[in-house]
PDB file of N, CA and C in Angstrom:
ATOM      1  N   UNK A   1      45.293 -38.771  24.023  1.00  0.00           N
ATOM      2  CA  UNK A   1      44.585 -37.917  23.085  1.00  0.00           C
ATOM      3  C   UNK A   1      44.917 -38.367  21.660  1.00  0.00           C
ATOM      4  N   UNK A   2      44.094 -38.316  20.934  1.00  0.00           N
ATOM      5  CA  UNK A   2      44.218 -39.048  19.210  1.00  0.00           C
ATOM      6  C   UNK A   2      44.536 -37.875  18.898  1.00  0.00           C
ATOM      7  N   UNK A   3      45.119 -38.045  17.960  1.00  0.00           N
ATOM      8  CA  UNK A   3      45.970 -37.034  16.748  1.00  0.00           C
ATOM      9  C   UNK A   3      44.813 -37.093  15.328  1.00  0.00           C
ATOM     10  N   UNK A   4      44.883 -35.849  14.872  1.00  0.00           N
ATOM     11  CA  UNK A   4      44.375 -35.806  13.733  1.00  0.00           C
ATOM     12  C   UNK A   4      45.199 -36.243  12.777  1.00  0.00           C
ATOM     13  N   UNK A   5      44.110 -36.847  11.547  1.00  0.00           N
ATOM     14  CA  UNK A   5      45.325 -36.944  10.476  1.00  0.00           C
ATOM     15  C   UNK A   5      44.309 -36.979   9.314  1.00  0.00           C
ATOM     16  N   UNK A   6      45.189 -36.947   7.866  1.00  0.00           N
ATOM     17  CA  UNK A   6      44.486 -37.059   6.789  1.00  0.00           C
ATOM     18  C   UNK A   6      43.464 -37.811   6.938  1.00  0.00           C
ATOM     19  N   UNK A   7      43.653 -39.139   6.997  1.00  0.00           N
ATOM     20  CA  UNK A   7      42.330 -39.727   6.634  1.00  0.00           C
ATOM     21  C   UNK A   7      41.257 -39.703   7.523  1.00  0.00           C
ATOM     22  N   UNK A   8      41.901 -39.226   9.283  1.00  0.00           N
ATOM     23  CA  UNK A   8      40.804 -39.225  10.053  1.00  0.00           C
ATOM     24  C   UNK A   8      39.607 -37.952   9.363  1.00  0.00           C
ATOM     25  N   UNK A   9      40.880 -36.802   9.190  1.00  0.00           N
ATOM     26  CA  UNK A   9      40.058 -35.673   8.583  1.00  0.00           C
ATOM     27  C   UNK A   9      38.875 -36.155   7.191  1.00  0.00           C
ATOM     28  N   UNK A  10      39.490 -36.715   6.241  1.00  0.00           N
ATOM     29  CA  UNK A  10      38.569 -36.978   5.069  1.00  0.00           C
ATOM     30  C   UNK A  10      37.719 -38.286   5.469  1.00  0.00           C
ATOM     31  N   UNK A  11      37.469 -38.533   6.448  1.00  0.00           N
ATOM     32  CA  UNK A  11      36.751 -39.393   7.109  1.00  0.00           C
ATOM     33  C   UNK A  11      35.378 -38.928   7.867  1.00  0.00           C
ATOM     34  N   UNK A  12      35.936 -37.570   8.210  1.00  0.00           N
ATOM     35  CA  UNK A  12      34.922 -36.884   8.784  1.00  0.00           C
ATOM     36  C   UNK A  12      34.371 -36.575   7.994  1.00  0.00           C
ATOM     37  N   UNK A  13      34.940 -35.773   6.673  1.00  0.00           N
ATOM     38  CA  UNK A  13      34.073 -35.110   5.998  1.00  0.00           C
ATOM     39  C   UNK A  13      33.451 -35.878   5.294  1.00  0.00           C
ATOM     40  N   UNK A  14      33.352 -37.168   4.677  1.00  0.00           N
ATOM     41  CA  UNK A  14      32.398 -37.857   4.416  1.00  0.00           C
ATOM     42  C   UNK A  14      31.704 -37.977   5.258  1.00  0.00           C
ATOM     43  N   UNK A  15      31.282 -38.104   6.715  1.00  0.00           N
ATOM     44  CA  UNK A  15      29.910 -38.585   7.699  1.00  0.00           C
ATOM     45  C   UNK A  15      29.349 -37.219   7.534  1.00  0.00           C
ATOM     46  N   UNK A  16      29.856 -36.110   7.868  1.00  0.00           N
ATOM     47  CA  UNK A  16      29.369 -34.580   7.734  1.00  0.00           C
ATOM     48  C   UNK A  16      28.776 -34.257   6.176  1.00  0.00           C
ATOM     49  N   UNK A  17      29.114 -34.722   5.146  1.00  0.00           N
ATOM     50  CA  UNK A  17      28.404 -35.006   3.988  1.00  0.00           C
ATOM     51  C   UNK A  17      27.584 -35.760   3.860  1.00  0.00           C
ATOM     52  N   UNK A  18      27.651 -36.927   4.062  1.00  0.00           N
ATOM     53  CA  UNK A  18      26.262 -37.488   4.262  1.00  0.00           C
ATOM     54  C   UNK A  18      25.542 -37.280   4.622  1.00  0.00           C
ATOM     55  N   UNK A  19      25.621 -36.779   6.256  1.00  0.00           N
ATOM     56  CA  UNK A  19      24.753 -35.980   7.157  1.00  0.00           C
ATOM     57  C   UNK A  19      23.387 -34.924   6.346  1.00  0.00           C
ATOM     58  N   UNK A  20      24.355 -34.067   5.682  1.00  0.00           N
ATOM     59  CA  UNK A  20      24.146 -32.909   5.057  1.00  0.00           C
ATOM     60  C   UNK A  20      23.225 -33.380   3.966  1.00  0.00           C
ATOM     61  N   UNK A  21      23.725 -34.378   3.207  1.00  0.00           N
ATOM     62  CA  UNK A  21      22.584 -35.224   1.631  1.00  0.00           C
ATOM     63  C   UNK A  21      21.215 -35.305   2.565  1.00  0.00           C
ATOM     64  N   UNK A  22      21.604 -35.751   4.293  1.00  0.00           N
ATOM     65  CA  UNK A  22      20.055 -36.145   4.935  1.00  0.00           C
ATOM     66  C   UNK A  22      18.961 -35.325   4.405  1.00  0.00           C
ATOM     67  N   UNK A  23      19.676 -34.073   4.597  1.00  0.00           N
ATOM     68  CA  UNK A  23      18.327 -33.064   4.191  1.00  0.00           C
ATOM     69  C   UNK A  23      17.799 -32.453   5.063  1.00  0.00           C
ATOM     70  N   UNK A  24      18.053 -32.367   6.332  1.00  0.00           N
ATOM     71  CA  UNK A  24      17.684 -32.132   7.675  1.00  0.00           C
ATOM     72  C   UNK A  24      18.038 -30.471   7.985  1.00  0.00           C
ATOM     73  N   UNK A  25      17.462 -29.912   8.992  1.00  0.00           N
ATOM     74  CA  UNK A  25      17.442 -28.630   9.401  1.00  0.00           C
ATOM     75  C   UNK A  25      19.077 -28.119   9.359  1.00  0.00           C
ATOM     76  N   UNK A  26      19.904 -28.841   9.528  1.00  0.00           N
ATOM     77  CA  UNK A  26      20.984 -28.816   9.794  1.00  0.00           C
ATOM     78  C   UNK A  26      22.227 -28.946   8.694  1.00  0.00           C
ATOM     79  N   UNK A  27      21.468 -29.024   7.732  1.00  0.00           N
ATOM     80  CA  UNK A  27      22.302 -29.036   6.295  1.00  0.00           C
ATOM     81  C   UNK A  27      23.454 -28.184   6.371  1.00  0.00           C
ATOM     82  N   UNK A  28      23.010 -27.236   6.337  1.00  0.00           N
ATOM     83  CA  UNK A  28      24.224 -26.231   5.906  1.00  0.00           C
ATOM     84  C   UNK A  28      25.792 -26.450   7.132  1.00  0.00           C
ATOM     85  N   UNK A  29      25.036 -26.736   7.796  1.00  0.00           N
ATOM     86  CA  UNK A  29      26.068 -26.483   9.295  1.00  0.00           C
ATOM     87  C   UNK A  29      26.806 -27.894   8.717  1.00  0.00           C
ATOM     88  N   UNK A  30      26.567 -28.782   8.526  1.00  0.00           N
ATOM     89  CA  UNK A  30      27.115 -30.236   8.329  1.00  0.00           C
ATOM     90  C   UNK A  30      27.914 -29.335   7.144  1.00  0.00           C
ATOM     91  N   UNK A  31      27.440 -28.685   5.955  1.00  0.00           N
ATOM     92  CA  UNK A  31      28.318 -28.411   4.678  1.00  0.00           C
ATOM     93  C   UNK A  31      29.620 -27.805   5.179  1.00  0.00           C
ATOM     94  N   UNK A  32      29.208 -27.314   6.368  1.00  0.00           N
ATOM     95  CA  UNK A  32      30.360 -26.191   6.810  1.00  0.00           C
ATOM     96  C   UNK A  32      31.682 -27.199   7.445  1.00  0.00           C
ATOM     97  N   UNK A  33      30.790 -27.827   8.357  1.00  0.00           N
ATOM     98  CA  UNK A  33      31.892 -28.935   8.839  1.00  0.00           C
ATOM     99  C   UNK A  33      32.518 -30.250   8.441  1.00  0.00           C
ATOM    100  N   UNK A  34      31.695 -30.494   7.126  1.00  0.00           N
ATOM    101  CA  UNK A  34      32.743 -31.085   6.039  1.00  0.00           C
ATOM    102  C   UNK A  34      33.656 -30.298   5.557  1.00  0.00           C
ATOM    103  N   UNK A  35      33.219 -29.288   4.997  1.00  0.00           N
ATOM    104  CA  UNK A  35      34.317 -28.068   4.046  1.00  0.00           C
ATOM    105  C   UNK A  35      35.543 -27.931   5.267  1.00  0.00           C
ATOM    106  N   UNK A  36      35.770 -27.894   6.485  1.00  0.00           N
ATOM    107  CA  UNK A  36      36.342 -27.511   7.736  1.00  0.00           C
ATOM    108  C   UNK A  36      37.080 -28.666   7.857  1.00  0.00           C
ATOM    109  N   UNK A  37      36.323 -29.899   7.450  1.00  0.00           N
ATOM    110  CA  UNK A  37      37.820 -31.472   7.792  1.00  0.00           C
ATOM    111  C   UNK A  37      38.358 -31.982   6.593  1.00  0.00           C
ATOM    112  N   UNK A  38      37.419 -31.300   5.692  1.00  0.00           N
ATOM    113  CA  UNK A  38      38.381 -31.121   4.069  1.00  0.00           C
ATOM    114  C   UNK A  38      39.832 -30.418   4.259  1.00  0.00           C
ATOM    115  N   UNK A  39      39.487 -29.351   4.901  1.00  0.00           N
ATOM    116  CA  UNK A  39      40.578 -28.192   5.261  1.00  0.00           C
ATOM    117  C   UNK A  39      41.559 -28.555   5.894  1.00  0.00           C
ATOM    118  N   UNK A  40      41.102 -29.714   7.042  1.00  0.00           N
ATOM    119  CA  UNK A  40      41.899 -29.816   7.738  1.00  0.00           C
ATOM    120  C   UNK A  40      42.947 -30.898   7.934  1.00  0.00           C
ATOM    121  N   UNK A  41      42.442 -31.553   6.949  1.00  0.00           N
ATOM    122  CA  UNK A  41      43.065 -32.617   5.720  1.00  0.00           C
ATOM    123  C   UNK A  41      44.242 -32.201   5.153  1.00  0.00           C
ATOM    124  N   UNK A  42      44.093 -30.829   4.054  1.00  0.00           N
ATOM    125  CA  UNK A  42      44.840 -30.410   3.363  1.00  0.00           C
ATOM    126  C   UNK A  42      45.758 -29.286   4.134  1.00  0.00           C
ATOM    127  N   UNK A  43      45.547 -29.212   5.125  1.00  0.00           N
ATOM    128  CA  UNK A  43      46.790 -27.846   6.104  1.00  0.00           C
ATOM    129  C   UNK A  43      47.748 -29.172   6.800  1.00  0.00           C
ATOM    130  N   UNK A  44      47.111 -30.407   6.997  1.00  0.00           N
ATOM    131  CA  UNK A  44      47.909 -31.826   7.320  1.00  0.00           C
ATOM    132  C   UNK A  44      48.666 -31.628   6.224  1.00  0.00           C
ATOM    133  N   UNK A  45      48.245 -32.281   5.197  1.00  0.00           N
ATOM    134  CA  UNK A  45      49.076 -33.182   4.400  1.00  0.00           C
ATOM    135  C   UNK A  45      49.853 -32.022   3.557  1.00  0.00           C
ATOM    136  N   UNK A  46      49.969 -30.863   3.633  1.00  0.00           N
ATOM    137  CA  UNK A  46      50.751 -29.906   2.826  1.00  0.00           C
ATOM    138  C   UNK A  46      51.418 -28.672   4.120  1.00  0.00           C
ATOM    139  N   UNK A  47      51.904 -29.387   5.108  1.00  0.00           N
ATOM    140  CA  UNK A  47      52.314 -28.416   6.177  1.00  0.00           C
ATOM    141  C   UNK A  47      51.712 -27.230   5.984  1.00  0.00           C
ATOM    142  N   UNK A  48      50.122 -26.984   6.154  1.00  0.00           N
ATOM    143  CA  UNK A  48      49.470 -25.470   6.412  1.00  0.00           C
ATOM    144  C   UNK A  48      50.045 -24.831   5.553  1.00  0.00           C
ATOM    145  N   UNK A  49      50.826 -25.226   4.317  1.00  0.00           N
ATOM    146  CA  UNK A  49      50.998 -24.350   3.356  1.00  0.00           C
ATOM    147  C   UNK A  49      51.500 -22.758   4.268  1.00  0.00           C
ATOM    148  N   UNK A  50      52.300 -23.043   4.946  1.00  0.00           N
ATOM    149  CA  UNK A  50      53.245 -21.563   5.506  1.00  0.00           C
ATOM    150  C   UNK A  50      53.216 -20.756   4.848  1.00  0.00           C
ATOM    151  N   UNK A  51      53.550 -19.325   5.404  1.00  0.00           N
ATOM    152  CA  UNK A  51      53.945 -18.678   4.232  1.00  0.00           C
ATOM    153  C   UNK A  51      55.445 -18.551   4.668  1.00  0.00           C
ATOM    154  N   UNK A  52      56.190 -18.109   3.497  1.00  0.00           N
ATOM    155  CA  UNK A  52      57.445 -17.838   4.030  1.00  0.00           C
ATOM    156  C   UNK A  52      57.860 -16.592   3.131  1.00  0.00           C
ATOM    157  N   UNK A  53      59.131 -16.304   3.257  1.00  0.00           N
ATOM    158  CA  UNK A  53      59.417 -14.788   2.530  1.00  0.00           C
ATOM    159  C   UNK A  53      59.927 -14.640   1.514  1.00  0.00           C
ATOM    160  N   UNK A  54      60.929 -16.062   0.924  1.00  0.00           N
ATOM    161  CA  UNK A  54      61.214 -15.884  -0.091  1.00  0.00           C
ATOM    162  C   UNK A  54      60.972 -17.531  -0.989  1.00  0.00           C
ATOM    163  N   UNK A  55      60.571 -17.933  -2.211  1.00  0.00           N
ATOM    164  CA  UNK A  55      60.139 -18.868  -2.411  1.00  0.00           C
ATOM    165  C   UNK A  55      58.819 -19.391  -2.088  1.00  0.00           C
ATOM    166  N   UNK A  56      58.596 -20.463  -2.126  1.00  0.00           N
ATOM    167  CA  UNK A  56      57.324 -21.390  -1.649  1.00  0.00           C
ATOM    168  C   UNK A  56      57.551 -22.920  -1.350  1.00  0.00           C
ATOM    169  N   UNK A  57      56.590 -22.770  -0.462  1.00  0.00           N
ATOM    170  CA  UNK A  57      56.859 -24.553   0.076  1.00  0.00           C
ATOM    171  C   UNK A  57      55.371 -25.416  -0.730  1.00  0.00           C
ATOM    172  N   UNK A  58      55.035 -24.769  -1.585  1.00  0.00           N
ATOM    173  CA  UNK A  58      53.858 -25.481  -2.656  1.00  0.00           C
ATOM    174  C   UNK A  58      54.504 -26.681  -3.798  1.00  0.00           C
ATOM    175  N   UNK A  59      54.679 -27.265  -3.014  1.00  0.00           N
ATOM    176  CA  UNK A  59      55.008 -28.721  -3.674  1.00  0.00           C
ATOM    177  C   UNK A  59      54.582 -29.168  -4.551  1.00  0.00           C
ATOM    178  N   UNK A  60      55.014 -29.772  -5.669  1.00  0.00           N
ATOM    179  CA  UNK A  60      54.016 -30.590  -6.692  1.00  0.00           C
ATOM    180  C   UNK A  60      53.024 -30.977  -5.894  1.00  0.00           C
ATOM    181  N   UNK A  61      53.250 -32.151  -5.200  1.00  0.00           N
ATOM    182  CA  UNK A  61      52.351 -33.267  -4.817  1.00  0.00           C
ATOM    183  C   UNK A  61      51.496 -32.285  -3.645  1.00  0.00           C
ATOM    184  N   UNK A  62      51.778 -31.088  -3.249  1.00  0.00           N
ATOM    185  CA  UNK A  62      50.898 -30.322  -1.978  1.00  0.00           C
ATOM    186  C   UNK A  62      49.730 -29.829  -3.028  1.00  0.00           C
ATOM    187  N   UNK A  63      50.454 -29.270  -4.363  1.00  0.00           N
ATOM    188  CA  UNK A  63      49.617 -28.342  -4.944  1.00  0.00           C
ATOM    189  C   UNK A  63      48.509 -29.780  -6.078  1.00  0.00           C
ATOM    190  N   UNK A  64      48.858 -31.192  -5.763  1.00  0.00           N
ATOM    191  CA  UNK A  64      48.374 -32.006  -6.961  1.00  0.00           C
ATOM    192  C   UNK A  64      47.049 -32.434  -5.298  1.00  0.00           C
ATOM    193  N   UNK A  65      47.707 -32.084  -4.246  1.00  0.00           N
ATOM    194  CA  UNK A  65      46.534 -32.846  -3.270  1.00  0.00           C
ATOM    195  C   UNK A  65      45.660 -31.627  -2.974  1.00  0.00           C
ATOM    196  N   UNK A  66      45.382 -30.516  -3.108  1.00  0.00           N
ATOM    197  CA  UNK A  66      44.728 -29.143  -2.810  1.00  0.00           C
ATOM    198  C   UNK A  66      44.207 -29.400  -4.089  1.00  0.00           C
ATOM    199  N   UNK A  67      44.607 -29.518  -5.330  1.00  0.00           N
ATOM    200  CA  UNK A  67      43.643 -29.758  -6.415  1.00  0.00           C
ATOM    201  C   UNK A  67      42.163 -31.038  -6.578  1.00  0.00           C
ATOM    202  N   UNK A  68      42.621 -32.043  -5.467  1.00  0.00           N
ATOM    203  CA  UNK A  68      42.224 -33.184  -5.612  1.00  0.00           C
ATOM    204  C   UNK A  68      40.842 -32.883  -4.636  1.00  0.00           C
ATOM    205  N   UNK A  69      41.130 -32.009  -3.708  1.00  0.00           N
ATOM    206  CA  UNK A  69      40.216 -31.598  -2.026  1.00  0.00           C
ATOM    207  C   UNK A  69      39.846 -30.374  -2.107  1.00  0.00           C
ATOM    208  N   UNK A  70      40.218 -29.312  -3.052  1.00  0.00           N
ATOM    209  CA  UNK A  70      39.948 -28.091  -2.546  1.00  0.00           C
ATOM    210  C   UNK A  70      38.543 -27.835  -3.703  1.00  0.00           C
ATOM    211  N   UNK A  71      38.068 -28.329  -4.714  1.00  0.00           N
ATOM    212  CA  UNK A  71      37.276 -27.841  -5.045  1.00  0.00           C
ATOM    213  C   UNK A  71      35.755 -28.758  -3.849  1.00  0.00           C
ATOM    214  N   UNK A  72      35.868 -29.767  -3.798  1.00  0.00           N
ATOM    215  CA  UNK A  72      34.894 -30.457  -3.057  1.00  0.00           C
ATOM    216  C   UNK A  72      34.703 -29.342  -1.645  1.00  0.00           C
ATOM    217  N   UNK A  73      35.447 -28.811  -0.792  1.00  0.00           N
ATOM    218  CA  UNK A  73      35.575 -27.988   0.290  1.00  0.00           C
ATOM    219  C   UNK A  73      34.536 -26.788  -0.758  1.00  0.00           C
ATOM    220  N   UNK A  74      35.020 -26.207  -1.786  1.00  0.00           N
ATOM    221  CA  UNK A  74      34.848 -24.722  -1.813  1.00  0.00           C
ATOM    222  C   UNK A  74      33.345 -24.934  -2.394  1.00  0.00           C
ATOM    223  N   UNK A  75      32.984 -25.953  -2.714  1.00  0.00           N
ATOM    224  CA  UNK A  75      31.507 -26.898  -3.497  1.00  0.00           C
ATOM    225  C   UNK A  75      30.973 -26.409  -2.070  1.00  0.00           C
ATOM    226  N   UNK A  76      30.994 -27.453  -1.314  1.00  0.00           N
ATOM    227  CA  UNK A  76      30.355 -27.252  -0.115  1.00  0.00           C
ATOM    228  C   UNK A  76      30.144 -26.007   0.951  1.00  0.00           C
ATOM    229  N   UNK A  77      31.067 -25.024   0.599  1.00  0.00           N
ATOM    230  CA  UNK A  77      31.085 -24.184   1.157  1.00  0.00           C
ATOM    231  C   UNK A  77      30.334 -22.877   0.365  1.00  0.00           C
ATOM    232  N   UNK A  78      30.092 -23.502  -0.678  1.00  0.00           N
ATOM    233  CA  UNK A  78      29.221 -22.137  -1.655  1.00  0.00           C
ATOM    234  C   UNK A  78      27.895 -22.679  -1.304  1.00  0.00           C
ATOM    235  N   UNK A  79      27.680 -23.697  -1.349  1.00  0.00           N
ATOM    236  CA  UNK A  79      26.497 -24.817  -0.974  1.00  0.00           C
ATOM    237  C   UNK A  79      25.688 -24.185   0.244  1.00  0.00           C
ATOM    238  N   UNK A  80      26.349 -24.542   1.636  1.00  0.00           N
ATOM    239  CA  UNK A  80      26.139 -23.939   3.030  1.00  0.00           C
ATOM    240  C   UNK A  80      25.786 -21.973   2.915  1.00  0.00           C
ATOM    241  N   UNK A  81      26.538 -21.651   1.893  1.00  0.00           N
ATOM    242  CA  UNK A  81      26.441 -19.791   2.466  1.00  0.00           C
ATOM    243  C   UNK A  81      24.835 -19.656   1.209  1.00  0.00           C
ATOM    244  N   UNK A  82      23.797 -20.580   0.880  1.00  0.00           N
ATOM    245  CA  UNK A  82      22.817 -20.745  -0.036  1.00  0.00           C
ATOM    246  C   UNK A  82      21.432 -20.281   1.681  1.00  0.00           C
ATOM    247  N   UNK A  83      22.333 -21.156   2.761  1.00  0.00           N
ATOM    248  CA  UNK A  83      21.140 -21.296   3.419  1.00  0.00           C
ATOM    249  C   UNK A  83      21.262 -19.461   4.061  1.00  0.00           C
ATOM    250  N   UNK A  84      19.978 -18.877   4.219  1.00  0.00           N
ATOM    251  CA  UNK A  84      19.863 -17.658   4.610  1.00  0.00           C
ATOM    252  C   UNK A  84      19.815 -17.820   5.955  1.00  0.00           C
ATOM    253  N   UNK A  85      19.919 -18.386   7.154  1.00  0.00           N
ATOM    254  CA  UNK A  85      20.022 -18.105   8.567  1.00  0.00           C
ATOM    255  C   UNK A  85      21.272 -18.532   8.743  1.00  0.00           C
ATOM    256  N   UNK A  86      22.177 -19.183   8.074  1.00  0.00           N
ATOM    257  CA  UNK A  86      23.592 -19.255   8.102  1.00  0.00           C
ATOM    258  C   UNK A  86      24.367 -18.304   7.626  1.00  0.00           C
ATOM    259  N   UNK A  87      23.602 -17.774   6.765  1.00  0.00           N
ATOM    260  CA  UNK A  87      24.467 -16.704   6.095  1.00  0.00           C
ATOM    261  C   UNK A  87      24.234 -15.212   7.016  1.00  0.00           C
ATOM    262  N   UNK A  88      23.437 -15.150   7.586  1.00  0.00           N
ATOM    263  CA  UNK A  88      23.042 -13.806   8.523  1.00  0.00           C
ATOM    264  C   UNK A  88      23.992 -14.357   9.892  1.00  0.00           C
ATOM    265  N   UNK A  89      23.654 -15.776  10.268  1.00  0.00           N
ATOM    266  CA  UNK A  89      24.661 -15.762  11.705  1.00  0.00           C
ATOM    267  C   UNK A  89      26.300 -15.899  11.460  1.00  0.00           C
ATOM    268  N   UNK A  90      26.199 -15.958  10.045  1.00  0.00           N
ATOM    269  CA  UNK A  90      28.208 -15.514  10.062  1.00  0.00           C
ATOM    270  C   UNK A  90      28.463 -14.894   9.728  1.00  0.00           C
ATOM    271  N   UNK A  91      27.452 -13.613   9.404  1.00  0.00           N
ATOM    272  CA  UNK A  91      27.545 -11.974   9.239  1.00  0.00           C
ATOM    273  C   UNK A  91      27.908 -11.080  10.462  1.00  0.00           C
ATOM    274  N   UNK A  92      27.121 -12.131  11.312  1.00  0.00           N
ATOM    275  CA  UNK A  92      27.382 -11.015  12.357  1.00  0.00           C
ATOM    276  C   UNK A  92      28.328 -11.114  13.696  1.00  0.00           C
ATOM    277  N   UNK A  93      28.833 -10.424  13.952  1.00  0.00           N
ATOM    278  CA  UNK A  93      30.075 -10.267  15.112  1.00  0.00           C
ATOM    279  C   UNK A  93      30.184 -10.881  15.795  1.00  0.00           C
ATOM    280  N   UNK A  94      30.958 -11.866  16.768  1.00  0.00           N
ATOM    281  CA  UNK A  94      30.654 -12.565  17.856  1.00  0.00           C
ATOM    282  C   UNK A  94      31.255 -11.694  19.231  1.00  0.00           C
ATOM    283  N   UNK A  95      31.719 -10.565  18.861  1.00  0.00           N
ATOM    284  CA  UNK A  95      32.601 -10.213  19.800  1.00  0.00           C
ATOM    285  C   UNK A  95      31.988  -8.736  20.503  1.00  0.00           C
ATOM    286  N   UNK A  96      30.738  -9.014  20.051  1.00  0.00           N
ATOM    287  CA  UNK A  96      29.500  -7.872  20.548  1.00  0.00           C
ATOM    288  C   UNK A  96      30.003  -8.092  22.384  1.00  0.00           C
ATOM    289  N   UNK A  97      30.204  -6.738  23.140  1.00  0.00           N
ATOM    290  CA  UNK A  97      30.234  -6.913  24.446  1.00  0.00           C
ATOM    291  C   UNK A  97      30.832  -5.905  24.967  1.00  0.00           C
ATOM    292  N   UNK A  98      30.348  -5.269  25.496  1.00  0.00           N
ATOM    293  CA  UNK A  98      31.005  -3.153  26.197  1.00  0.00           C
ATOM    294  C   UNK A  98      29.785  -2.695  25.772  1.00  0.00           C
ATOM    295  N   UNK A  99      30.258  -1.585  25.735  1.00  0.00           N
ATOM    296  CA  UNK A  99      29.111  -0.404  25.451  1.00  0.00           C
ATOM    297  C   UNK A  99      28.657  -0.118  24.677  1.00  0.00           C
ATOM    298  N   UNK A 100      29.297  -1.104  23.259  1.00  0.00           N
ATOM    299  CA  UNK A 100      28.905  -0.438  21.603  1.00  0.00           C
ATOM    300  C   UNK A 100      27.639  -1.520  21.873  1.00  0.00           C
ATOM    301  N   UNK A 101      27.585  -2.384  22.414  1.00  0.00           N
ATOM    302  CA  UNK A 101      26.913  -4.015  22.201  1.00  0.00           C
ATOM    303  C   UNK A 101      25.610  -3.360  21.549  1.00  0.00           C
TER     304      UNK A 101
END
């Protein structure tokens, strides 16, 4: 099994960006899953930013690489919540099922 890693992650999110420039029905969903290997980039390379109870583990270099990735993620992710059938199917519940359904 391959291991994720930074660059595999910011690797993705460039093909999922490109994808997304296509222009295709599927835009937004690609914005989402770039913004998602952006993410998953930066919870790599800054140990998921833990929380802990006293102090912080926000590193120079964690908080200089979240500056470098996190606006491109939050770009794309304001981008994707533009399209209106994306924005209604992550409104609503997935966990519809009993008697309230």
């Amino acid at each position: 099994m391959r291991k994720r890693s930074v660059s595999s992650c910011l690797a993705a999110a460039d093909i999922y960006e490109a994808a997304a420039a296509a222009a295709g029905p599927a835009t937004a969903m690609m914005q989402l899953k770039a913004a998602d290997a952006i993410n998953c980039a930066m919870r790599i390379e800054t140990n998921g930013n833990i929380m802990v109870l006293e102090g912080t583990v926000d590193t120079p270099a964690a908080k200089k690489f979240w500056a470098a990735h996190g606006p491109r993620s939050l770009s794309l992710i304001r981008a994707a919540k533009k399209d209106a059938a994306l924005a209604a199917d992550v409104r609503r519940p997935r966990w519809r099922s009993g008697p309230c359904a």
